[in-house]
Protein backbone atom coordinates (compact mmCIF):
# COMPACT_ATOMS: atom_id res chain seq x y z
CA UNK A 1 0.00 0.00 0.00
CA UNK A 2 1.80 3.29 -1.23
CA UNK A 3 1.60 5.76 1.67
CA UNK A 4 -0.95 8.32 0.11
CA UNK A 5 -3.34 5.11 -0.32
CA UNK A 6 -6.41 5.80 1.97
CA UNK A 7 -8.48 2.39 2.96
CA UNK A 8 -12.08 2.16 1.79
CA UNK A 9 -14.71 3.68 3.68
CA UNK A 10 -12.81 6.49 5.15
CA UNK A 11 -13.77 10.04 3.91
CA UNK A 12 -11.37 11.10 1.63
CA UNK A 13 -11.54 14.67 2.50
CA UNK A 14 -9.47 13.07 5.28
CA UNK A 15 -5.65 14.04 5.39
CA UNK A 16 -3.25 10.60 5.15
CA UNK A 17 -1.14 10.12 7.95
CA UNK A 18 1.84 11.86 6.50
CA UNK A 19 -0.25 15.02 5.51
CA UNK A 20 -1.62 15.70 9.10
CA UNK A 21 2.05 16.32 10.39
CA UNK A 22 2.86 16.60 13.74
CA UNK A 23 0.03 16.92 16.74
CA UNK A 24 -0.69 20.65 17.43
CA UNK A 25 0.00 21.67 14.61
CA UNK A 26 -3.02 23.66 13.23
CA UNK A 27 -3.06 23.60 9.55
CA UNK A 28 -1.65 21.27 7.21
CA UNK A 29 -0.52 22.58 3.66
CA UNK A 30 -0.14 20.00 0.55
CA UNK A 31 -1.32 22.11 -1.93
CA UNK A 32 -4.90 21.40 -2.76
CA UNK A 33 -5.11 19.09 0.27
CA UNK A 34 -4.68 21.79 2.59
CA UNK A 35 -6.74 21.02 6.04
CA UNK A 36 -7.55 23.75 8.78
CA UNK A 37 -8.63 22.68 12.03
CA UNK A 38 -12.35 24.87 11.37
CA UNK A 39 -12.55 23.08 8.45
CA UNK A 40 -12.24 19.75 10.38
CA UNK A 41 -14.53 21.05 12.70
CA UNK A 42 -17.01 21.99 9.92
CA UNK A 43 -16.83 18.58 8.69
CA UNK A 44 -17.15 17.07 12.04
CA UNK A 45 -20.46 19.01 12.69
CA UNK A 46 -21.79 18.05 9.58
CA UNK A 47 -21.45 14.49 9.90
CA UNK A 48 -22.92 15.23 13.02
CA UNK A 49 -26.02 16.70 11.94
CA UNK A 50 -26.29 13.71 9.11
CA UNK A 51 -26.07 11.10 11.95
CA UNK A 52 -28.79 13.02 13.93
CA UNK A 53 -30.80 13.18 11.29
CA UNK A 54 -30.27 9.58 9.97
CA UNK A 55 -30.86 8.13 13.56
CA UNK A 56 -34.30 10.47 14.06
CA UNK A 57 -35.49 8.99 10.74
CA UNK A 58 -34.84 5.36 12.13
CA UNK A 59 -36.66 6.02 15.50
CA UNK A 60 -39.36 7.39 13.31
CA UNK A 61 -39.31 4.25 11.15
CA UNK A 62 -39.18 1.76 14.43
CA UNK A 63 -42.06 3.64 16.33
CA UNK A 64 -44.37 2.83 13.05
CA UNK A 65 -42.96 -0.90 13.10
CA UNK A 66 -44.27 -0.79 16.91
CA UNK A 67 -47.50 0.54 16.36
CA UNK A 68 -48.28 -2.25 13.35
CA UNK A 69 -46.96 -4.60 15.80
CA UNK A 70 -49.11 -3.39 18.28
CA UNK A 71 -51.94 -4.06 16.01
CA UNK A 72 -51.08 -7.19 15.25
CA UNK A 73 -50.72 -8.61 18.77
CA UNK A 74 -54.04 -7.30 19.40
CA UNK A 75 -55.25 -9.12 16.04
CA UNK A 76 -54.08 -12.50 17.64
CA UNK A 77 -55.50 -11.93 20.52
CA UNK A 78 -58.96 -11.33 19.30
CA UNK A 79 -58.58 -14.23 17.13
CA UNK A 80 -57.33 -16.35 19.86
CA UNK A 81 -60.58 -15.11 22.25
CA UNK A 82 -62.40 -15.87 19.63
CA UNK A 83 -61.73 -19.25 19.30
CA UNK A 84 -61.32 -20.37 22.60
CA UNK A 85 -65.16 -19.25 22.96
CA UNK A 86 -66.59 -20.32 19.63
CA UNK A 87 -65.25 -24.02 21.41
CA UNK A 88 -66.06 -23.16 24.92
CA UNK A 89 -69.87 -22.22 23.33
CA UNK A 90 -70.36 -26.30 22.69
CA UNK A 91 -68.33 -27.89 25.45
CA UNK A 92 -71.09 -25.63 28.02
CA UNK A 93 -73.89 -27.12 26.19
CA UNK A 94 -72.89 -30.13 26.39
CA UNK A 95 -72.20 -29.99 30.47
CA UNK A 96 -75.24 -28.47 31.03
CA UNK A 97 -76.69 -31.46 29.15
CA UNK A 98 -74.86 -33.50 31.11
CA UNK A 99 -75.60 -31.83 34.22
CA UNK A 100 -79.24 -32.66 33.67
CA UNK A 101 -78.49 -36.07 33.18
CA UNK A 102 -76.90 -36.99 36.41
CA UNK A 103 -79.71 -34.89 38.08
CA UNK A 104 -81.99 -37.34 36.60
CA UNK A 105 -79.49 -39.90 37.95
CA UNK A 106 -79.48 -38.63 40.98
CA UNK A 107 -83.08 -38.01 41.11
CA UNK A 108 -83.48 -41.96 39.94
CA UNK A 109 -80.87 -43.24 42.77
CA UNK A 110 -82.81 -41.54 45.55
CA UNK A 111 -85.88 -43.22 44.37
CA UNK A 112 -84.51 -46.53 44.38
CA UNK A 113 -82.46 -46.31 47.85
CA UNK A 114 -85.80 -45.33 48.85
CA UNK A 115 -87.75 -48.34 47.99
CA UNK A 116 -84.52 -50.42 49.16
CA UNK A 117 -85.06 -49.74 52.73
CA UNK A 118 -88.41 -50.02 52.54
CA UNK A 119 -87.75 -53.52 51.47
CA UNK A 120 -85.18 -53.97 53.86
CA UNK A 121 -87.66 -52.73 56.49
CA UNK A 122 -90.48 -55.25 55.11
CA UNK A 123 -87.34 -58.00 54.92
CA UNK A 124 -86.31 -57.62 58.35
CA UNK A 125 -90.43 -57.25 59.79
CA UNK A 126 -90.92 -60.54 58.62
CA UNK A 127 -87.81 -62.62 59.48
């Protein structure tokens, strides 16, 4: 890599090595490469500004993802409510149902326990 080579990705505005000199020192001159420390600055507060104004688009951006995500979640909800009732709806009926028939059951032992004992009492008048 020849020394005024500059890696990809870096701003090339930016002085090489060799052109910013010593530390402290406030301007470097190479001809049409000359840097000042304002114009660093400058640059500095640009980028800055872009970065502020890049990141305040992407927070924009990420509060609309959470809103439609939002939405969503409540979607699935509904849809799960719904269908835990649309089969809790026939399960009730059917309890109920059955409810009625073990009251009749019930009904029907008490009945028969009845006439037991009086059997039992007839049964044990006799012997």
């Amino acid at each position: 890599m020849n020394s005024q080579a500059r890696p990809l990705g870096l701003n090339k505005n930016l002085p090489t090595k060799k052109e910013r000199g010593r530390p402290g020192q406030s301007q470097v001159s190479q001809g049409e490469n000359a840097v000042t420390d304002e114009g660093l600055r400058a640059d500095l507060r640009e980028t800055r500004d872009e970065l502020r104004a890049e990141i305040a688009g992407i927070k924009e951006e990420m509060g609309g993802f959470k809103e439609e995500l939002s939405l969503r979640i409540e979607k699935a909800e509904t849809n799960l409510i719904t269908a835990f009732h649309s089969r809790a709806s026939p399960m009730e009926m059917r309890q109920r149902g059955l409810k009625n028939v073990v009251s009749d059951f019930d009904d029907r032992l008490v009945i028969l326990e009845q006439g037991v004992r009086k059997l039992e009492a007839v049964a044990a008048g006799i012997s």
